[in-house]
Protein backbone atom coordinates (compact mmCIF):
# COMPACT_ATOMS: atom_id res chain seq x y z
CA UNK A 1 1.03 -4.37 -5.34
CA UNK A 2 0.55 -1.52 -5.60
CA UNK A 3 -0.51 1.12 -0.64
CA UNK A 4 -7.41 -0.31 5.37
CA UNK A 5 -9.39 2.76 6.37
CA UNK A 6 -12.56 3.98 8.90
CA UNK A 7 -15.54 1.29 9.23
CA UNK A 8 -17.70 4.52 10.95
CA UNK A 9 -16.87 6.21 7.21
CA UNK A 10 -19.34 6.04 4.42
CA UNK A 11 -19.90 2.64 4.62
CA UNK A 12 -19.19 1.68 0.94
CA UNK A 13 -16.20 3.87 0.78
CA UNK A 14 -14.45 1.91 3.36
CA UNK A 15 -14.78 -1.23 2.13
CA UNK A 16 -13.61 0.34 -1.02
CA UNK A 17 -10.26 1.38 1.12
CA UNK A 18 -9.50 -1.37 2.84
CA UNK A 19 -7.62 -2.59 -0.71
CA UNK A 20 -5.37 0.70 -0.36
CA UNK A 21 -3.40 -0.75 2.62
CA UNK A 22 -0.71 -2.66 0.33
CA UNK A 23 -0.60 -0.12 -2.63
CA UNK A 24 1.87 2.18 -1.91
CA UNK A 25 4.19 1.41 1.00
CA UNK A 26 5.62 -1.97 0.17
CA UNK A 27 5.02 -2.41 -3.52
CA UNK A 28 8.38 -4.39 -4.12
CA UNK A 29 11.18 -6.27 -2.31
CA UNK A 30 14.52 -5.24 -1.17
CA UNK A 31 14.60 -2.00 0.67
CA UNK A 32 10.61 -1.13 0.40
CA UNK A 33 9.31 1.26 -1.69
CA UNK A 34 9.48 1.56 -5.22
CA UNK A 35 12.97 0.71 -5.48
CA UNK A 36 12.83 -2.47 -7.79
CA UNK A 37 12.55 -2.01 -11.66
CA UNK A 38 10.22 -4.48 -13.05
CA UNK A 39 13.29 -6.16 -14.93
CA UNK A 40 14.65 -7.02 -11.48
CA UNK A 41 12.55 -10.28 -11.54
CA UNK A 42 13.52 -11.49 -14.98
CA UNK A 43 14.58 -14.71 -15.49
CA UNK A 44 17.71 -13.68 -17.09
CA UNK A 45 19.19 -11.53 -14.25
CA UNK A 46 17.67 -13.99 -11.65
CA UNK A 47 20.47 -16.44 -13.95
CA UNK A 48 23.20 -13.33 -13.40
CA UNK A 49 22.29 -13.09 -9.57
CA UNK A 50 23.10 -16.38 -9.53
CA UNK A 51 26.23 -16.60 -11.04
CA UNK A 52 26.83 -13.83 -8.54
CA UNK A 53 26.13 -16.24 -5.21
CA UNK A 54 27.86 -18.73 -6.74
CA UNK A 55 31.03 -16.62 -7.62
CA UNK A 56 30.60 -15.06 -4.00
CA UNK A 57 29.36 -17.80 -1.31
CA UNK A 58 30.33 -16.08 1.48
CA UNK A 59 28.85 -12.87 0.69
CA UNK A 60 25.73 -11.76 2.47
CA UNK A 61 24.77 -8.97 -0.26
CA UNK A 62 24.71 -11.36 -3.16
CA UNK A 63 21.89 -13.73 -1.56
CA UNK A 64 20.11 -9.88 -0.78
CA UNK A 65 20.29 -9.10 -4.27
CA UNK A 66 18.68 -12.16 -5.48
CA UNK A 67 16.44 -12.70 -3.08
CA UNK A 68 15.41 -9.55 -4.01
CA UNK A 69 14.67 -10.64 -7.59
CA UNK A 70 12.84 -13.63 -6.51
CA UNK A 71 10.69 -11.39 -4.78
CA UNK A 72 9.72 -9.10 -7.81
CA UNK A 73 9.22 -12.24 -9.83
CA UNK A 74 6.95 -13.72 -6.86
CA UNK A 75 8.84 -16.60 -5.93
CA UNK A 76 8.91 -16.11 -2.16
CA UNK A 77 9.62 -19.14 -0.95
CA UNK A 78 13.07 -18.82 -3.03
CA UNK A 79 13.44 -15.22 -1.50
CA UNK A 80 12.83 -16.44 1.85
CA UNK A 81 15.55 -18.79 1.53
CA UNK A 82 18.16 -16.67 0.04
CA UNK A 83 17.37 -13.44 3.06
CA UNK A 84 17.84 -16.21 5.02
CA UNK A 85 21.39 -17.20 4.29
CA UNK A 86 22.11 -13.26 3.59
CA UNK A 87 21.14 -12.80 7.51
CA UNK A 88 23.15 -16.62 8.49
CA UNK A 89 26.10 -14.81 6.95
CA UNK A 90 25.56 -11.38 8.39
CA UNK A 91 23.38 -11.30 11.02
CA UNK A 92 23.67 -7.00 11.39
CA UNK A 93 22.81 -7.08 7.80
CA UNK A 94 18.98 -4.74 8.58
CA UNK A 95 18.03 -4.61 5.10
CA UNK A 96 18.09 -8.36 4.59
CA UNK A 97 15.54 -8.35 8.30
CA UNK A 98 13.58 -5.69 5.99
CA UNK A 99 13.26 -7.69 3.10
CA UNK A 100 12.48 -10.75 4.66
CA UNK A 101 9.33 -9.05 6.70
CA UNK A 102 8.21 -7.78 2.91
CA UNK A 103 8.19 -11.10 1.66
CA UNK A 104 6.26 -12.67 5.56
CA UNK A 105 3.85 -9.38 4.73
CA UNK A 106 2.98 -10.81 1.02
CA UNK A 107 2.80 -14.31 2.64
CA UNK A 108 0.50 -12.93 5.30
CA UNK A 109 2.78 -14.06 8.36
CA UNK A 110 2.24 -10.89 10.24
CA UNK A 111 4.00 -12.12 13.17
CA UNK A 112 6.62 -12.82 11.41
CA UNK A 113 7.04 -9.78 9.37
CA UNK A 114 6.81 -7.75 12.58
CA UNK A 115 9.37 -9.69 14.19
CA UNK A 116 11.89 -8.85 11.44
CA UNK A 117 11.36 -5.47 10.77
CA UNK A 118 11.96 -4.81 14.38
CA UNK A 119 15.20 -6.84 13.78
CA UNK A 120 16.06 -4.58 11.41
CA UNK A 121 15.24 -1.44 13.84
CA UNK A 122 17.24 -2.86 16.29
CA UNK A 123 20.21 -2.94 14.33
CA UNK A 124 19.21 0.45 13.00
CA UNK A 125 16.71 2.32 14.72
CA UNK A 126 16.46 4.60 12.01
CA UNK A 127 15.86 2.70 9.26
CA UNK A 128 12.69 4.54 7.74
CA UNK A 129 11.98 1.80 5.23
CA UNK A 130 11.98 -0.58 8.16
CA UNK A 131 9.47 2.25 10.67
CA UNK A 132 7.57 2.55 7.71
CA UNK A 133 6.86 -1.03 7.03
CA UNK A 134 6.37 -2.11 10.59
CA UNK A 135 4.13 0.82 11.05
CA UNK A 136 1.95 -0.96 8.27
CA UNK A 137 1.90 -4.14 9.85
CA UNK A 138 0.59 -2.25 13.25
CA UNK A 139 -1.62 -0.76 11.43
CA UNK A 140 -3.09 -4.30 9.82
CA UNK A 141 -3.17 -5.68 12.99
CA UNK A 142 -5.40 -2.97 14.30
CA UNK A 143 -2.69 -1.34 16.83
CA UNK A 144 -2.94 1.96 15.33
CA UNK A 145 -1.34 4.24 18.38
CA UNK A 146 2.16 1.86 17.39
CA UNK A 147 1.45 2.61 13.83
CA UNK A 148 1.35 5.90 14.13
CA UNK A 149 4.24 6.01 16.60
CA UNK A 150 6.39 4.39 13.96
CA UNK A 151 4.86 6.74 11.16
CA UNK A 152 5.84 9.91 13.00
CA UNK A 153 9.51 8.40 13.70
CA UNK A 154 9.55 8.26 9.58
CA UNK A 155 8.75 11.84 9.12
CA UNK A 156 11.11 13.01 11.85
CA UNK A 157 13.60 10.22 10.04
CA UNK A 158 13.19 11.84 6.67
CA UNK A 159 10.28 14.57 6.03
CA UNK A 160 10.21 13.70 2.41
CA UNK A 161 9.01 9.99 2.85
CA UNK A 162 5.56 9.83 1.22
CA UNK A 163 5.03 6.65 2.35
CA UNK A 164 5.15 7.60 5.53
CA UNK A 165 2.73 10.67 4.96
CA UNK A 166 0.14 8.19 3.11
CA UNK A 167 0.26 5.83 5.73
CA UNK A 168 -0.27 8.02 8.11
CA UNK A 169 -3.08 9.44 6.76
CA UNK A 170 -4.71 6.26 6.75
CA UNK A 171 -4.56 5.99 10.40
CA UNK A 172 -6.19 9.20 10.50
CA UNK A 173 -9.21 8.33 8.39
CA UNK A 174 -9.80 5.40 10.92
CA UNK A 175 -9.76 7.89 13.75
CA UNK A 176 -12.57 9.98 11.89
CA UNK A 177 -9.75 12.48 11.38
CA UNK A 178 -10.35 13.85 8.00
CA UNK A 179 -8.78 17.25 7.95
CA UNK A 180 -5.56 15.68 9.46
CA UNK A 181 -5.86 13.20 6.42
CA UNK A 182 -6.35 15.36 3.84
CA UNK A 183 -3.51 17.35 4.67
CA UNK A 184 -1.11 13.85 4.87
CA UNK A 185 -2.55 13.15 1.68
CA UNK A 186 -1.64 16.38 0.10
CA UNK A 187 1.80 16.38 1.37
CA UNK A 188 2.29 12.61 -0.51
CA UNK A 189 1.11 13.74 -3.46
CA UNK A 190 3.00 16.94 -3.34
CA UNK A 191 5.97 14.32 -2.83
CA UNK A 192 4.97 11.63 -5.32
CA UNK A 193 2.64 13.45 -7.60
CA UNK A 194 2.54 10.35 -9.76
CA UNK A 195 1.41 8.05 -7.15
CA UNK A 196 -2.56 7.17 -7.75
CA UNK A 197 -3.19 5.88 -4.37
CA UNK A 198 -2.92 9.36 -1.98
CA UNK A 199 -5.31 10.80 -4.52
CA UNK A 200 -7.79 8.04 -3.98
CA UNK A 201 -7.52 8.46 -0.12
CA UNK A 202 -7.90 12.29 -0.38
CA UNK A 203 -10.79 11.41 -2.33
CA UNK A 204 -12.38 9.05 0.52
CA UNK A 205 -11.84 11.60 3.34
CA UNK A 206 -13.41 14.32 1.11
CA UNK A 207 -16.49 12.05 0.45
CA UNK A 208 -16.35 11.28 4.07
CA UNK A 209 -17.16 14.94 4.72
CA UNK A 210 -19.36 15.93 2.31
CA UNK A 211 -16.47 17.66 -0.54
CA UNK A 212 -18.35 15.45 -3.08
CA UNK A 213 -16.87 17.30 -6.13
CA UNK A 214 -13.41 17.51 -4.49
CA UNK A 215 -13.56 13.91 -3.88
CA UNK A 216 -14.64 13.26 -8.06
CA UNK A 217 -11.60 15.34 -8.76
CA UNK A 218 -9.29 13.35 -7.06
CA UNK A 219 -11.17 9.78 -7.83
CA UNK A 220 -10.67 11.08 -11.67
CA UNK A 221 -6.45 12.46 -10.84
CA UNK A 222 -5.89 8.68 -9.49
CA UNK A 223 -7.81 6.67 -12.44
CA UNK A 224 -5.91 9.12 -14.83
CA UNK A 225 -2.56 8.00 -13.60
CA UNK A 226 -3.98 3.88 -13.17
CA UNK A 227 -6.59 3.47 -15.63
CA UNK A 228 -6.90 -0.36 -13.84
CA UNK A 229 -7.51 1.11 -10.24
CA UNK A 230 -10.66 -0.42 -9.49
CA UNK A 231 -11.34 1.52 -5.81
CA UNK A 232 -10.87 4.40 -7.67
CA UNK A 233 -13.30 3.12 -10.13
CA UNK A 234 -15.79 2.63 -7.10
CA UNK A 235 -15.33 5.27 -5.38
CA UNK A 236 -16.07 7.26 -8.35
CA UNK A 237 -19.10 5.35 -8.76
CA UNK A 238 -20.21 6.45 -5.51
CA UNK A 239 -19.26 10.39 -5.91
CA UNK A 240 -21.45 10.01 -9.15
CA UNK A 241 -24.07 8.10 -7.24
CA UNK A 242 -23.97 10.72 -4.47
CA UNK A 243 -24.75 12.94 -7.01
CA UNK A 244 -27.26 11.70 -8.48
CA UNK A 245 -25.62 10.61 -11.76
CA UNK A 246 -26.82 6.95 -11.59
CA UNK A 247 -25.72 6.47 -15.19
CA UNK A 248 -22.33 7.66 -14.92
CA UNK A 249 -22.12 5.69 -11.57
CA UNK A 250 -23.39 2.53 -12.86
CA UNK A 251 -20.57 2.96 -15.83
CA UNK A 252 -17.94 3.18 -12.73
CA UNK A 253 -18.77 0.79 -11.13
CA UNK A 254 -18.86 -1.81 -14.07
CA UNK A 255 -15.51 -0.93 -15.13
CA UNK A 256 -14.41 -1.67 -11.49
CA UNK A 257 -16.38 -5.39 -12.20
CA UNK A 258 -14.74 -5.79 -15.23
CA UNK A 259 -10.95 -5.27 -13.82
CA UNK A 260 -11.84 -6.90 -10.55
CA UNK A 261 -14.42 -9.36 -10.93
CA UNK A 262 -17.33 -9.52 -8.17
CA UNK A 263 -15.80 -6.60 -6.44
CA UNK A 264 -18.26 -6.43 -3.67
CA UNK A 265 -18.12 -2.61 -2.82
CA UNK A 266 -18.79 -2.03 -6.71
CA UNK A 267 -20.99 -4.85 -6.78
CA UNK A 268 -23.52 -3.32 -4.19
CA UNK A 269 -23.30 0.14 -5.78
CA UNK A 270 -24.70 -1.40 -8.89
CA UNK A 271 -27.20 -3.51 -6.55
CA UNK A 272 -28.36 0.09 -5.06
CA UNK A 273 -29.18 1.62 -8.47
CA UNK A 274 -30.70 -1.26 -9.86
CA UNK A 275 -33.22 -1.15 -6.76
CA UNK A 276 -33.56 2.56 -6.48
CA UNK A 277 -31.74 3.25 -3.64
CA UNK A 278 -30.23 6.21 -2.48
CA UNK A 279 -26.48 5.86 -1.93
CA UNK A 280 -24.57 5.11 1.17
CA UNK A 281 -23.93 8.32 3.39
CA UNK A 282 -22.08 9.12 6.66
């Protein structure tokens, strides 16, 4: 689903970012994180879940588990209804809140989402899967000081949380705080090295401040661990535009057209070359 940056950053970089927000914090139901493997949404153990809830009414976990599953399989309105009757039957039971306020964040009910993972933090204020996810939602709804307020709780929560790092860092970039950023950034990918999306925000706040070839570097770590990452694609486009390299950019940005068709930021880097332009700068 795979981690929303700075509008007063280079302007075609931003636009670029604003994809990042889902990418790496809530990429899959249950606890968030990366915590479901992709077989967790088959419809063979959806059928063993089942047998599960049905061997096991009364039990809150079961409903969790599966409504975990129909999550990763993208069935929300199924998940909804078994976190539901997980909650009905234990209403302390935080993760279920958590998991719920994933699946209202993938429906875009923000309200909602924020609602539960509050829930959750009620129940347990130190839930970190739960700070970091309602920090996210803050941070879509543009109430960044809470976001970062529930950020910071993460890290003091559990230092080793790259989520929390990369999340914060985007609040950063939208504060024109690059240095703070790229230091966030580092620490995530010092944490999850094999995560693409930190390296493509490094990359942004570098641009951001001139590091052009710093900013390539990362733009090329992140498409070398997602060949498919089309910001990455565009923001290498415009590192290459930056430049000068208007062939190498135009190449970029195609291959960002080609995985996400019409992709606007890539579409008006190709626009700029095609009419001479130079590129976008802060």
């Amino acid at each position: 689903m795979a981690a929303n940056l700075s509008r007063a950053m280079i302007p075609g970089v931003a636009l670029v970012a604003v994809a990042l927000s889902g990418c790496v914090v809530d990429q899959a139901v249950s606890t968030p994180g990366r915590l479901i493997e992709p077989q967790a949404g088959s419809a063979t153990n959806i059928s063993s879940l089942t047998e599960v809830v049905n061997q096991n009414p009364g039990d809150a976990s079961a409903y969790n588990m599966r409504g975990t599953a129909f999550g990763r399989s993208n069935k929300l309105r199924d998940a909804l209804v078994d976190f539901d009757k997980a909650i009905q039957i234990d209403p302390n039971y935080y993760q279920a809140y958590a998991n719920r306020a994933l699946v209202h964040r993938r429906m875009d009910n923000l309200d909602l989402a924020l609602n539960d993972y509050s829930s959750a933090l009620r129940i347990n204020p130190s839930y970190e899967s739960a700070l970091v996810g309602r920090g996210n939602i803050y941070r879509l709804k543009g109430q960044n000081e809470r976001a970062l307020e529930d950020f910071n709780a993460a890290i003091r929560v559990n230092s080793g949380d790259a989520r929390a790092y990369h999340n914060r860092a985007l609040i950063y970039q939208t504060q024109n705080l690059h240095s703070f950023a790229v230091e966030d950034f580092g620490v995530a990918i010092g944490l999850d090295p094999k995560a693409p999306e930190p390296y493509n925000g490094r990359g942004i706040s570098y641009l951001a401040t001139g590091d052009v070839d710093a900013a390539l570097d990362d733009f090329n770590q992140a498409l070398a661990l997602d060949r498919d990452y089309a910001d990455a694609w565009t923001n290498r486009g415009l590192a290459l535009e930056t430049k000068g390299d208007s062939t190498k950019a135009r190449a970029a940005y195609n291959r960002a057209m080609q995985i996400s068709p019409g992709y606007p930021p890539a579409k008006e880097g190709i626009g700029r070359i095609d009419a001479g332009k130079p590129p976008v700068r802060t």
